[in-house]
C-alpha atoms as a PDB file:
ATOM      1  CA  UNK A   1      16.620 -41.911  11.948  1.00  0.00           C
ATOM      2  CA  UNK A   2      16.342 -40.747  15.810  1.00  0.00           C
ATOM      3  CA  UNK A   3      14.909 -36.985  16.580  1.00  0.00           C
ATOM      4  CA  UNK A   4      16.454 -34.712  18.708  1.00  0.00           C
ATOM      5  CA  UNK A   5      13.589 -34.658  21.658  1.00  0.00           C
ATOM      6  CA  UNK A   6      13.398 -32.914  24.586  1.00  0.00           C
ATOM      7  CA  UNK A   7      15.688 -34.188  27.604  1.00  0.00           C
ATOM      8  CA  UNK A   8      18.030 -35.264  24.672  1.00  0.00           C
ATOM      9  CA  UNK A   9      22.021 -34.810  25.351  1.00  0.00           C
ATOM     10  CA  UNK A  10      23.922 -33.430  22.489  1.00  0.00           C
ATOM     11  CA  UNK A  11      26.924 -30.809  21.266  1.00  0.00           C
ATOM     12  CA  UNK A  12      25.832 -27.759  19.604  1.00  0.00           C
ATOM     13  CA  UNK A  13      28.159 -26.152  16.921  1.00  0.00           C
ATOM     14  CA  UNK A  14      27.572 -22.776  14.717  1.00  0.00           C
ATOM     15  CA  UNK A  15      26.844 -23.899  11.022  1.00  0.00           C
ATOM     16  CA  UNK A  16      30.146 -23.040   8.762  1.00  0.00           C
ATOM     17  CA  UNK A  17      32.450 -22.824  11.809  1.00  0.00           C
ATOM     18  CA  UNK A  18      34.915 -24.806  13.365  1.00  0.00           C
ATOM     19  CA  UNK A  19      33.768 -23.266  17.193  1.00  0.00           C
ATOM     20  CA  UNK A  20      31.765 -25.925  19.399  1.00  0.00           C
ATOM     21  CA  UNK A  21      29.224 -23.710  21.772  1.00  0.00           C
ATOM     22  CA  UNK A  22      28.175 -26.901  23.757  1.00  0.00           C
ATOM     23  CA  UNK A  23      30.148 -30.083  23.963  1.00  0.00           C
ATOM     24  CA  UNK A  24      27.126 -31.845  26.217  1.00  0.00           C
ATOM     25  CA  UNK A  25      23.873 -30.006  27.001  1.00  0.00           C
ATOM     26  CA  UNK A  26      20.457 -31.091  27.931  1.00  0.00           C
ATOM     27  CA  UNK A  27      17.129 -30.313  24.986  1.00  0.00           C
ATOM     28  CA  UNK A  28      14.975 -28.064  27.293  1.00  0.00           C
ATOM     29  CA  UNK A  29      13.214 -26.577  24.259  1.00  0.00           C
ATOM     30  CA  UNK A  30      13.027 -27.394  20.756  1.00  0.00           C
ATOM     31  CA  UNK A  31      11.729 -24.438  18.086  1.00  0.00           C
ATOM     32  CA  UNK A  32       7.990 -25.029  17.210  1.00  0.00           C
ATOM     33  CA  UNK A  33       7.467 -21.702  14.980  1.00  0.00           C
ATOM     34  CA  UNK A  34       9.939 -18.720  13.219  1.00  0.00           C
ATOM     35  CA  UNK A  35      11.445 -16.628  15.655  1.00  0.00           C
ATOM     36  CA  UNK A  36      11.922 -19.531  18.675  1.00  0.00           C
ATOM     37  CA  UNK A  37      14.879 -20.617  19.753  1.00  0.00           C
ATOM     38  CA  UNK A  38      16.359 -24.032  20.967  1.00  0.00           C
ATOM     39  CA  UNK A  39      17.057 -24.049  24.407  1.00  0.00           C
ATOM     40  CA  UNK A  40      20.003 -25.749  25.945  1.00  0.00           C
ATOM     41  CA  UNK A  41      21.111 -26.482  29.658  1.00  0.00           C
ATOM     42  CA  UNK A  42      24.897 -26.993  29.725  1.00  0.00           C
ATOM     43  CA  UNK A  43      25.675 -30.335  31.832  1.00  0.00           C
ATOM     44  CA  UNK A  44      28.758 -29.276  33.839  1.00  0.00           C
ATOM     45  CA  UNK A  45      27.647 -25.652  34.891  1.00  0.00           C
ATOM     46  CA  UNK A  46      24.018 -25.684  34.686  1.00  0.00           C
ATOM     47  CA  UNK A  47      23.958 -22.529  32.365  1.00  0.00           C
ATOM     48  CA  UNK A  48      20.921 -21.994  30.302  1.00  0.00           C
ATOM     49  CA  UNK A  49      21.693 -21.084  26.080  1.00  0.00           C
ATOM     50  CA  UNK A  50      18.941 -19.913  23.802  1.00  0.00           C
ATOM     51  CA  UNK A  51      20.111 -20.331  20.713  1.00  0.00           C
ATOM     52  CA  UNK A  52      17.947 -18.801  17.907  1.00  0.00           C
ATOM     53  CA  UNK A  53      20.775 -18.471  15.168  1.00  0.00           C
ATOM     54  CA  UNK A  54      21.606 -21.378  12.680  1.00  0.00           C
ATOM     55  CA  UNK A  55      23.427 -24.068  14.130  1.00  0.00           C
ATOM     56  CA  UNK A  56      24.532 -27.776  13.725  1.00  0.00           C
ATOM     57  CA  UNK A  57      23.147 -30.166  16.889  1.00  0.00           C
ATOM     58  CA  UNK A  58      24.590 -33.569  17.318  1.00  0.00           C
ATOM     59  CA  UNK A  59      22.698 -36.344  19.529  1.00  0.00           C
ATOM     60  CA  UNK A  60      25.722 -37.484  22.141  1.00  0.00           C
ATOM     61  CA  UNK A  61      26.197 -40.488  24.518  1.00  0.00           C
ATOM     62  CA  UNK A  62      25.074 -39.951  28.066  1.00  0.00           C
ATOM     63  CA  UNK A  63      27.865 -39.074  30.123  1.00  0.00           C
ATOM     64  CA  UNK A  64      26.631 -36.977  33.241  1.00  0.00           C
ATOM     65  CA  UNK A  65      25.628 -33.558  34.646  1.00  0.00           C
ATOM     66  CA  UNK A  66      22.109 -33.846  32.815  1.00  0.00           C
ATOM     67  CA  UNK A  67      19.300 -36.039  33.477  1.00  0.00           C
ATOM     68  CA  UNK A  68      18.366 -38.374  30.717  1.00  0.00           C
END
């Protein structure tokens, strides 16, 4: 089984909902203690998500906008 790591590409979706935040977004920061968030960096726009709540993250294939 592969771990999510830093510099990682994956989707990010809300646990118990159908509503993708992030379809493909760049690992800048995984959660090391309670109260940290994961931080994201969308791959067409750049934008920046901290995402602290609960949420489902899903390793995806490269496909361009963030560095691998």
């Amino acid at each position: 089984m592969n771990k999510i790591k830093i510099g990682d590409i994956v989707s990010v979706s809300f646990h118990n909902s159908k509503f993708t935040l992030l379809n493909y977004a760049e690992v800048l920061h995984i959660p090391t203690a309670t109260g940290d968030s994961w931080q994201f960096k969308e791959s067409t726009t750049d934008d920046i998500y901290y995402i602290s709540e609960g949420c489902t993250i899903c390793m995806q294939p490269y496909k361009g906008g963030a560095k691998k």
